[in-house]
Protein backbone atom coordinates (compact mmCIF):
# COMPACT_ATOMS: atom_id res chain seq x y z
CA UNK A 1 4.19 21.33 -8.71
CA UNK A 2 7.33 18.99 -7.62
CA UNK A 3 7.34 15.88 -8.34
CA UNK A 4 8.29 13.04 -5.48
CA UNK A 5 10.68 9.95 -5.90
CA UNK A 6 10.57 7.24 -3.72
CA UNK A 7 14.02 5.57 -3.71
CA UNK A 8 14.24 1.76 -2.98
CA UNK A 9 16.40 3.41 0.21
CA UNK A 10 13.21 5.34 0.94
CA UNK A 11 10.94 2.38 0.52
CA UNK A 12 13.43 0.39 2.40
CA UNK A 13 13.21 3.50 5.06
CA UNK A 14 9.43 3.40 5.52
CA UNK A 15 9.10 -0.31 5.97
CA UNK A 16 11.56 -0.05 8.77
CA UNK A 17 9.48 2.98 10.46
CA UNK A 18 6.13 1.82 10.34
CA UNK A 19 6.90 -2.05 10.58
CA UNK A 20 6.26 -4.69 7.79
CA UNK A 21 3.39 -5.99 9.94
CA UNK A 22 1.62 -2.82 10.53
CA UNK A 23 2.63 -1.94 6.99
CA UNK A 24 0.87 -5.35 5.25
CA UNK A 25 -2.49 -4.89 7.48
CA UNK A 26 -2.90 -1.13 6.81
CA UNK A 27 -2.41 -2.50 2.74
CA UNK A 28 -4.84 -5.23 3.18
CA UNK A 29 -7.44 -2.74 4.73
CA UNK A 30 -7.08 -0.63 1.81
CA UNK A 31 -7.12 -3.34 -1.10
CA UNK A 32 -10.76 -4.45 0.68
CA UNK A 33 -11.49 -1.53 0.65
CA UNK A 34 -10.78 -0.40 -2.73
CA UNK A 35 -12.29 -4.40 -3.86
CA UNK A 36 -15.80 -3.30 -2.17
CA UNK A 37 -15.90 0.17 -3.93
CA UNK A 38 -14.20 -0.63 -7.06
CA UNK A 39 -16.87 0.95 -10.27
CA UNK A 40 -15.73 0.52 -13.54
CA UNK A 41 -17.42 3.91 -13.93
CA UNK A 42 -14.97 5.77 -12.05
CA UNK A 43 -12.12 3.73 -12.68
CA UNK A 44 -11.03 2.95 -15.91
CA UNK A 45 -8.78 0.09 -15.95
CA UNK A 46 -7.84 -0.72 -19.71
CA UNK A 47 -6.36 -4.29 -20.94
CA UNK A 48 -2.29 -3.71 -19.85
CA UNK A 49 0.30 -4.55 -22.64
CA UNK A 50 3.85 -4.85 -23.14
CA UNK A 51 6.61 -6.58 -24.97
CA UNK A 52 8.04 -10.26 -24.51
CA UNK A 53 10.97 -11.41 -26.11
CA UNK A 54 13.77 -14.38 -26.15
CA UNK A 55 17.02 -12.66 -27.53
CA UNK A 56 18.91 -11.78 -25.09
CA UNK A 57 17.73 -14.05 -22.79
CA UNK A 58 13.67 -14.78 -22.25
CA UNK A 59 11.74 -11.85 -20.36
CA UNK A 60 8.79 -9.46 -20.88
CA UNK A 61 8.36 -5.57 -20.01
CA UNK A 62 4.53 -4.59 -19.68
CA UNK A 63 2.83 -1.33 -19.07
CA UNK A 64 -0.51 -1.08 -16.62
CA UNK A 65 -2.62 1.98 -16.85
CA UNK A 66 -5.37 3.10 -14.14
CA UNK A 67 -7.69 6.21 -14.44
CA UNK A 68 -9.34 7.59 -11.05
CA UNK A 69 -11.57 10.00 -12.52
CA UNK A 70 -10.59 13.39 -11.29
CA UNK A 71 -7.75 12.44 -9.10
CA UNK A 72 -4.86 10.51 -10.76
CA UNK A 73 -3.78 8.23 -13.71
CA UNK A 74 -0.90 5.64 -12.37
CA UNK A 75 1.36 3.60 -14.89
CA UNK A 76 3.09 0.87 -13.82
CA UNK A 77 6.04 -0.34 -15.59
CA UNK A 78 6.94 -4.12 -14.83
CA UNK A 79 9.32 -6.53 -15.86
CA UNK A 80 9.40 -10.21 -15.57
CA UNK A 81 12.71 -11.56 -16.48
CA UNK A 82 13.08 -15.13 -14.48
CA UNK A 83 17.01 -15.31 -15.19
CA UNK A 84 17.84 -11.61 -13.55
CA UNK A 85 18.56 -13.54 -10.12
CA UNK A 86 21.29 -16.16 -11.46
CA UNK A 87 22.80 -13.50 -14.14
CA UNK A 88 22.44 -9.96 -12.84
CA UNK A 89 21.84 -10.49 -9.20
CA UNK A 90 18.38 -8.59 -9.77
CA UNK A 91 15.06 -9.85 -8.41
CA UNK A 92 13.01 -11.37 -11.43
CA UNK A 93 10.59 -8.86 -11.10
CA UNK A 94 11.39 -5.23 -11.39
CA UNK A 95 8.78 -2.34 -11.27
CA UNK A 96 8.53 1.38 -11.30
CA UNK A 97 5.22 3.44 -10.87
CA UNK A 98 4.37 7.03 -12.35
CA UNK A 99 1.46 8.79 -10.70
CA UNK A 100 0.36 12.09 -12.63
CA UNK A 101 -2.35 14.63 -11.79
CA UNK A 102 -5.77 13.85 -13.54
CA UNK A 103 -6.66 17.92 -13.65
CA UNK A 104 -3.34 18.90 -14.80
CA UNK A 105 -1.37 16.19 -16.48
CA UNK A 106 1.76 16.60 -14.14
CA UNK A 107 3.97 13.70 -12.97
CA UNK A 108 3.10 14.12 -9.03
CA UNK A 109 5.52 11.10 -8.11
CA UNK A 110 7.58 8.32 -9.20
CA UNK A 111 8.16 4.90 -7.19
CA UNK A 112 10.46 2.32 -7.02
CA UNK A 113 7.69 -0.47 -7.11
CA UNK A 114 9.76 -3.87 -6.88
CA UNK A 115 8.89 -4.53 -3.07
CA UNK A 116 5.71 -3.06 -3.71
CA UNK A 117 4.40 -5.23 -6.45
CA UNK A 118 5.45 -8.25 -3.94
CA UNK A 119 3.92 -6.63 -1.60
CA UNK A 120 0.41 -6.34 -2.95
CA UNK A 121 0.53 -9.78 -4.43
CA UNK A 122 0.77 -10.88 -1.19
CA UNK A 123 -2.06 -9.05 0.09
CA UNK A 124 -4.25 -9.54 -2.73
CA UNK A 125 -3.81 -13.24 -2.29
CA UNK A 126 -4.49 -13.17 1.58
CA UNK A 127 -8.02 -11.30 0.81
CA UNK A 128 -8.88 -13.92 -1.91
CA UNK A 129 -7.95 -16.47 0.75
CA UNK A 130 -10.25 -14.90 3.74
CA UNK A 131 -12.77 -14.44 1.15
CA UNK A 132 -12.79 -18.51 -0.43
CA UNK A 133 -10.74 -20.45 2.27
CA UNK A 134 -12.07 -21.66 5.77
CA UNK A 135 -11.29 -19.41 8.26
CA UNK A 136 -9.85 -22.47 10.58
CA UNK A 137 -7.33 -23.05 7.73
CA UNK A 138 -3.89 -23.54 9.66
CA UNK A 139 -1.67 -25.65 7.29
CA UNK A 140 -0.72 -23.34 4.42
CA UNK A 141 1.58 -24.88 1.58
CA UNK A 142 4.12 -22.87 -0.76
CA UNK A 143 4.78 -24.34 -3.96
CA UNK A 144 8.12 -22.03 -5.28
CA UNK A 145 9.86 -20.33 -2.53
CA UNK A 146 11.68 -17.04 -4.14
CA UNK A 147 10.72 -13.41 -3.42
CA UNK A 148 7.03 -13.93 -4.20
CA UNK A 149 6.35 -16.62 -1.55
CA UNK A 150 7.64 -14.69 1.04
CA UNK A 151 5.28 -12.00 0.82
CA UNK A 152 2.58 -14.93 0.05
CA UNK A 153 3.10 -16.41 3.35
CA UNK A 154 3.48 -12.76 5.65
CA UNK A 155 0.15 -11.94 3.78
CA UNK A 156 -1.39 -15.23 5.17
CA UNK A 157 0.21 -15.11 8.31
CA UNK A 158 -1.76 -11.35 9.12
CA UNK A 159 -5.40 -13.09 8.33
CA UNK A 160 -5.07 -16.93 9.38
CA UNK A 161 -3.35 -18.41 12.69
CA UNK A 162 -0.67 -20.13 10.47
CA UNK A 163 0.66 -23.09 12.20
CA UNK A 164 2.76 -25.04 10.06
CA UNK A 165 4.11 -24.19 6.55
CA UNK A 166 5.01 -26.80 4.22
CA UNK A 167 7.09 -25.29 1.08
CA UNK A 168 9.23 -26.61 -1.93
CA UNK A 169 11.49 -25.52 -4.53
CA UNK A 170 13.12 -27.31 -7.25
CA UNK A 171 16.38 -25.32 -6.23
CA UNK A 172 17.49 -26.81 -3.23
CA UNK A 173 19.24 -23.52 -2.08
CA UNK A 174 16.27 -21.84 -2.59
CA UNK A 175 13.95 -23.92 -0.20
CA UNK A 176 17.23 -24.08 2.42
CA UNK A 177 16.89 -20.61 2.92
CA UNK A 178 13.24 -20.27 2.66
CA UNK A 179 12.53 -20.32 6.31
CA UNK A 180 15.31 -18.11 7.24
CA UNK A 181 13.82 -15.29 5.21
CA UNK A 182 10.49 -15.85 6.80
CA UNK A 183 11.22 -16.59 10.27
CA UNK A 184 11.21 -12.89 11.50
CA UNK A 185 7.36 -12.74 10.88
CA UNK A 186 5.85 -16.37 11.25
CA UNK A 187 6.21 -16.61 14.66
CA UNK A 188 6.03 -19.95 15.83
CA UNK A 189 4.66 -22.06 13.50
CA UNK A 190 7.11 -25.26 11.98
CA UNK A 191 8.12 -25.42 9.18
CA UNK A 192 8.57 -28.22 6.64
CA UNK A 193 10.83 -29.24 3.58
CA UNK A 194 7.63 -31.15 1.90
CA UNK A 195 7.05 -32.86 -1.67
CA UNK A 196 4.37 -31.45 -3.81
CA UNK A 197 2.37 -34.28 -2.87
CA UNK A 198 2.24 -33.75 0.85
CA UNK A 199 1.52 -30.46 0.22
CA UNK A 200 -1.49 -30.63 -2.17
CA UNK A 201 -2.85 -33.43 0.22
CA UNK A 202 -1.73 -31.62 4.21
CA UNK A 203 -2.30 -27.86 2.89
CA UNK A 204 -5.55 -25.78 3.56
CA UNK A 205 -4.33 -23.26 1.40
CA UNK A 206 -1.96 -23.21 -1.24
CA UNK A 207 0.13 -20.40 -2.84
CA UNK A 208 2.37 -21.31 -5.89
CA UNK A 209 4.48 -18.90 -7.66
CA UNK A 210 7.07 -20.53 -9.73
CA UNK A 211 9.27 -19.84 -12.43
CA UNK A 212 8.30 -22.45 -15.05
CA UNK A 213 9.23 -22.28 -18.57
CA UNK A 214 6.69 -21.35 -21.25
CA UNK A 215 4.86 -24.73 -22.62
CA UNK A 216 6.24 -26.95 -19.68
CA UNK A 217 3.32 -26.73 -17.39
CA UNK A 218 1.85 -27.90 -15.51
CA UNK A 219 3.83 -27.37 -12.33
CA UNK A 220 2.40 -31.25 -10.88
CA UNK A 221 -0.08 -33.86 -12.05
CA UNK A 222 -3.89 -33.55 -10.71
CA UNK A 223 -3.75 -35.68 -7.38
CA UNK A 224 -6.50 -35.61 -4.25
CA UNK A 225 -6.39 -32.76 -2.37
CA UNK A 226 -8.55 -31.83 0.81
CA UNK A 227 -11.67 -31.26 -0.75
CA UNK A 228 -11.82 -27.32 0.48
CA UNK A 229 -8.80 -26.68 -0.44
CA UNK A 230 -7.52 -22.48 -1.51
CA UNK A 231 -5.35 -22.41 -3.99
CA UNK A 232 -3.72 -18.70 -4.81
CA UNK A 233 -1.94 -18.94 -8.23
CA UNK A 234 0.61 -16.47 -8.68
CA UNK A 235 3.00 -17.34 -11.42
CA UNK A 236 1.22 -17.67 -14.20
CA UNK A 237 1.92 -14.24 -16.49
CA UNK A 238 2.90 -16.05 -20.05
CA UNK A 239 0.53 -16.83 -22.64
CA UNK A 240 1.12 -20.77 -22.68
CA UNK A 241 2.71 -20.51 -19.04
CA UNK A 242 0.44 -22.08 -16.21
CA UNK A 243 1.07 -24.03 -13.41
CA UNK A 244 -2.22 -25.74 -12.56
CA UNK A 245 -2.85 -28.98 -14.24
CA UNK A 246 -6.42 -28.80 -16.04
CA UNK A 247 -8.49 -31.36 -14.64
CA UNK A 248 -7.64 -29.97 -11.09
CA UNK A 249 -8.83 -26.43 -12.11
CA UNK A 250 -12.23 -27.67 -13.80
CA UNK A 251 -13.49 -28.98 -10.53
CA UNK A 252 -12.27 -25.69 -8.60
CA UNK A 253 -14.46 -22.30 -8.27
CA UNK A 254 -11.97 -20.60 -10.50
CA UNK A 255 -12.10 -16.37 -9.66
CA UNK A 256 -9.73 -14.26 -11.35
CA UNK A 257 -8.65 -10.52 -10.28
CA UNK A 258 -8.72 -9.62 -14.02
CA UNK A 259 -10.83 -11.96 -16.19
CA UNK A 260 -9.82 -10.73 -19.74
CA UNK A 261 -6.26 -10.63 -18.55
CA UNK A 262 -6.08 -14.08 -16.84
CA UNK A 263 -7.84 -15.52 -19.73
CA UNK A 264 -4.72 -14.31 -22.12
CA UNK A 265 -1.83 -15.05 -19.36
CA UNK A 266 -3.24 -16.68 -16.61
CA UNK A 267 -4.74 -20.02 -15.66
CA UNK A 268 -7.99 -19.41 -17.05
CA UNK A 269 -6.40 -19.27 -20.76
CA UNK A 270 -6.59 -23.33 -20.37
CA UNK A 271 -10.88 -22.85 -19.85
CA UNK A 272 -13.38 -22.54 -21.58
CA UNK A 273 -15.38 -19.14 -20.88
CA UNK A 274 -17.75 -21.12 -18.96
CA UNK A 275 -16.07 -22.70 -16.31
CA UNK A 276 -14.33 -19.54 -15.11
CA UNK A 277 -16.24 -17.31 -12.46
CA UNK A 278 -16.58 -13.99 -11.09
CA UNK A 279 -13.75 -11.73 -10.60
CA UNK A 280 -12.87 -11.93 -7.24
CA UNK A 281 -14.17 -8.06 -6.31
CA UNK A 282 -17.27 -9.02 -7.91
CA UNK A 283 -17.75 -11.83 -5.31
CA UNK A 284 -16.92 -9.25 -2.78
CA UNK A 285 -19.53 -6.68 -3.80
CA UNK A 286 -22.18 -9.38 -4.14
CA UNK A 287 -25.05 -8.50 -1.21
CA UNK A 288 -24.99 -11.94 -0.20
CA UNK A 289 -22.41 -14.17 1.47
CA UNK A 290 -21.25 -17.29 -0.15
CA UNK A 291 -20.19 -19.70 2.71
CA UNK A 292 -20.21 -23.04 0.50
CA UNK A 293 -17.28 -21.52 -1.33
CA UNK A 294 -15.34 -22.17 1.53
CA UNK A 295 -16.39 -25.80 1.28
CA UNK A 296 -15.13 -26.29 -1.88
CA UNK A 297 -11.74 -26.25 -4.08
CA UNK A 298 -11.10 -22.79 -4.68
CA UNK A 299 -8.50 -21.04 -7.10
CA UNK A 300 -7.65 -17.32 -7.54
CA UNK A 301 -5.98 -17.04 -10.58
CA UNK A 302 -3.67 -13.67 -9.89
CA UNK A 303 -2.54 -12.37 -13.10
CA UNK A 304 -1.98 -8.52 -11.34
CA UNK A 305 -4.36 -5.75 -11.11
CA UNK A 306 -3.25 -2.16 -11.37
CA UNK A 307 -5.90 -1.39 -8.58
CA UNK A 308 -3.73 -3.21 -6.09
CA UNK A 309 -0.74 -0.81 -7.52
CA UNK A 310 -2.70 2.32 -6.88
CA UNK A 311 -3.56 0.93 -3.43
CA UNK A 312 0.01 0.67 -2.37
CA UNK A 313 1.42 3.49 -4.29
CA UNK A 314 -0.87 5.89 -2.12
CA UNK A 315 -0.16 3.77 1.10
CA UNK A 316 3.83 4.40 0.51
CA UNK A 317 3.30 8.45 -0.88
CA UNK A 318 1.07 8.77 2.76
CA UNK A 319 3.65 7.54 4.69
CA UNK A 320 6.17 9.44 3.19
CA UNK A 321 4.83 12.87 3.15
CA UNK A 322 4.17 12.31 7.26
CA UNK A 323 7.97 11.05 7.47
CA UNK A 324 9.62 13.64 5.08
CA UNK A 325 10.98 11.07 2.89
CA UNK A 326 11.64 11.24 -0.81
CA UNK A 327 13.63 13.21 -2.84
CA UNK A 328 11.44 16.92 -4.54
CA UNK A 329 12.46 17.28 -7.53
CA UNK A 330 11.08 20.33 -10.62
CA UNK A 331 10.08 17.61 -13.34
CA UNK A 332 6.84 19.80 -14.99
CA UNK A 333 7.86 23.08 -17.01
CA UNK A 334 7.12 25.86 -15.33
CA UNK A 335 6.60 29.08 -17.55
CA UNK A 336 5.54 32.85 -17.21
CA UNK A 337 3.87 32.09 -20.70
CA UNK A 338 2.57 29.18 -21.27
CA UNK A 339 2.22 29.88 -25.53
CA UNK A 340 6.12 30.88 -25.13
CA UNK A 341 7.63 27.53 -25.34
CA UNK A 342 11.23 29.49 -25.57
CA UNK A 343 10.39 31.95 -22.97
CA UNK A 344 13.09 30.82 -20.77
CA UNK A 345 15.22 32.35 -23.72
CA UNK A 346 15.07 35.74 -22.18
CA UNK A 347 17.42 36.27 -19.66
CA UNK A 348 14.78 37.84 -17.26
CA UNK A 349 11.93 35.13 -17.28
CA UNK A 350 14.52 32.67 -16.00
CA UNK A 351 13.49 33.64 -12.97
CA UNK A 352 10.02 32.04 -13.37
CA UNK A 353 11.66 28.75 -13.69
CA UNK A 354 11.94 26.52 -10.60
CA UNK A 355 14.28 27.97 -7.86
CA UNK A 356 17.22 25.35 -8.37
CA UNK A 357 17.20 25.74 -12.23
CA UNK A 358 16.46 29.80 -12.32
CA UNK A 359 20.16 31.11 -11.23
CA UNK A 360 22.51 28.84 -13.54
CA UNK A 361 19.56 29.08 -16.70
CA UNK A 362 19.90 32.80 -16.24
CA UNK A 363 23.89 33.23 -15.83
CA UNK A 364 24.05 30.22 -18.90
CA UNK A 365 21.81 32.70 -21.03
CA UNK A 366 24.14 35.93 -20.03
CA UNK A 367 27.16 34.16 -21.01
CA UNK A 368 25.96 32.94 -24.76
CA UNK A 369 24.72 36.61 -25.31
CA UNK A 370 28.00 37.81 -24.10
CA UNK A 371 29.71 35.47 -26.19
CA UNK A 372 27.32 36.65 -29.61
CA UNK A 373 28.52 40.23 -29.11
């Protein structure tokens, strides 16, 4: 079996094919879908862990595993590094995923997963929002305007008539550009350089993603807001890193996409057990509807699920088997004797190998016997 790589150039490629519209309401279909059917019986989703550190400079690497029974495991490698744009002229977060056959054990694929992991931020936040926010929501507010809110606000944009977007950055540069990057795919709706204050009291819904330092939270003070207000809280992924100021958050419906997670990293690590709710596909598989919800101050705390990853990481390997694109490459051994782990030793099982690696392993193997005699 080869294995496929998906290139940021062949991400890039697909996104330009199939449209970033077409591409973020096919994703949003499937994360529903995959919300609805998710069973913890068939898919194993343990705790993810990683590394953080200070020295060289503050950032965290983290590893997220998913089982489908049968079918695949995915890990996702992530890294959350909130100096990489200023420094290295990276994004702040990097990703890779690593999709292997659950029969077999082989590495099927391998995907550049930066744009991806934005991508399915995005859309998990605009289901969370369809589910908890009114649908007539039209003002929607971004609090931190880098990589994350732009995908926030597309997401939106696909499930809510967005009419006017309030947003704001404590880097000015940052907010200057901010409708400039989202122009192609808002359409018509204004936009507005807002305070914090006009846009917890204007907004219907609310996505904040910031990059705020360990222990310095939270992002504002608790202040009125409209009272069914939808607040989708992305940047939270520290333990002792929130955004959300307490007293705010115990008077919201408080869902989380992972509870154990959020409650270590997220905004539910300042509740008690009690005042946090359902995860947010347990809402969705409930048999009933819950229209007060929308009524009410909502908050999905959205710490990450590896679901979303395996969502989008099959959406992107689809399109690019139907375009052609990605690079086939031999990464699983491939032996005339499996027990023979130095098979490949004899000059005529080289051919077994893979067709690339068969000609120059057999005429490397003639030459060191030539060179023993």
């Amino acid at each position: 079996m080869k294995t496929t790589v998906l290139s940021q150039t062949d991400i890039q490629a697909i996104v330009v094919e199939i449209g970033v519209d077409r591409l973020m309401d096919e994703l949003i279909a499937r994360l529903e879908e995959a919300f609805q059917n998710f069973d913890p019986r068939q898919t194993a989703v343990p705790v993810r862990d990683g590394f953080s550190y200070s020295s060289p400079r503050s950032g965290l690497l983290e590893w997220m595993p998913l089982l489908q029974t049968g079918e695949h495991v995915l890990m996702k490698m992530v890294g959350y590094h909130p100096r990489n744009p200023d420094l290295s002229a990276l994004p702040t977060i990097l990703s890779d995923f690593s999709l292997y056959n659950a029969t077999t054990g082989q590495l099927e694929a391998v995907v550049d997963g930066t744009l991806l992991t934005a991508f399915r931020t995005g859309a998990a936040s605009a289901i969370a929002s369809r589910f908890l926010a009114r649908t007539d929501s039209r003002v929607v507010g971004l609090i931190g305007c880098g990589a994350q809110a732009v995908t926030q606000l597309h997401a939106l944009t696909r499930v809510f008539d967005v009419q006017r977007v309030c947003f704001f950055d404590t880097d000015f540069a940052t907010m200057d550009s901010f409708e400039q990057r989202c122009r192609p795919f808002v359409g018509e709706a204004n936009f507005e350089m807002s305070s914090i204050l006009d846009i917890l009291e204007l907004s219907d819904i609310i996505s904040i993603a910031t990059t705020i330092d360990i222990g310095a939270g939270p992002v504002f003070d608790d202040v009125p807001t409209q009272e069914h207000l939808h607040i989708n809280a992305v940047g939270s992924d520290f333990p002792n890193k929130f955004e959300l100021p307490l007293p705010l958050l115990k008077r919201s419906f408080v869902t989380p996409d992972v509870r154990v997670q959020a409650e270590i990293e997220g905004e539910c690590q300042q509740l008690a057990s009690s005042d946090i709710g359902e995860e947010l596909y347990q809402l969705m598989q409930r048999s009933g509807f819950l229209p007060n919800l929308k009524q009410c101050l909502t908050v999905f705390d959205s710490t990450g699920w590896v679901l979303e990853d395996y969502a989008v990481t099959m959406l992107f390997l689809d399109h690019a088997r139907r375009l052609g694109l990605g690079t086939e490459v031999w990464m699983g051994t491939q032996s005339s004797d499996p027990k023979s782990p130095y098979v490949f030793l004899e000059g005529s099982e080289a051919t077994e190998l893979s067709p690339t690696l068969a000609g120059s392993t057999a005429s490397s193997a003639t030459e060191k016997k030539r060179g023993l005699s």
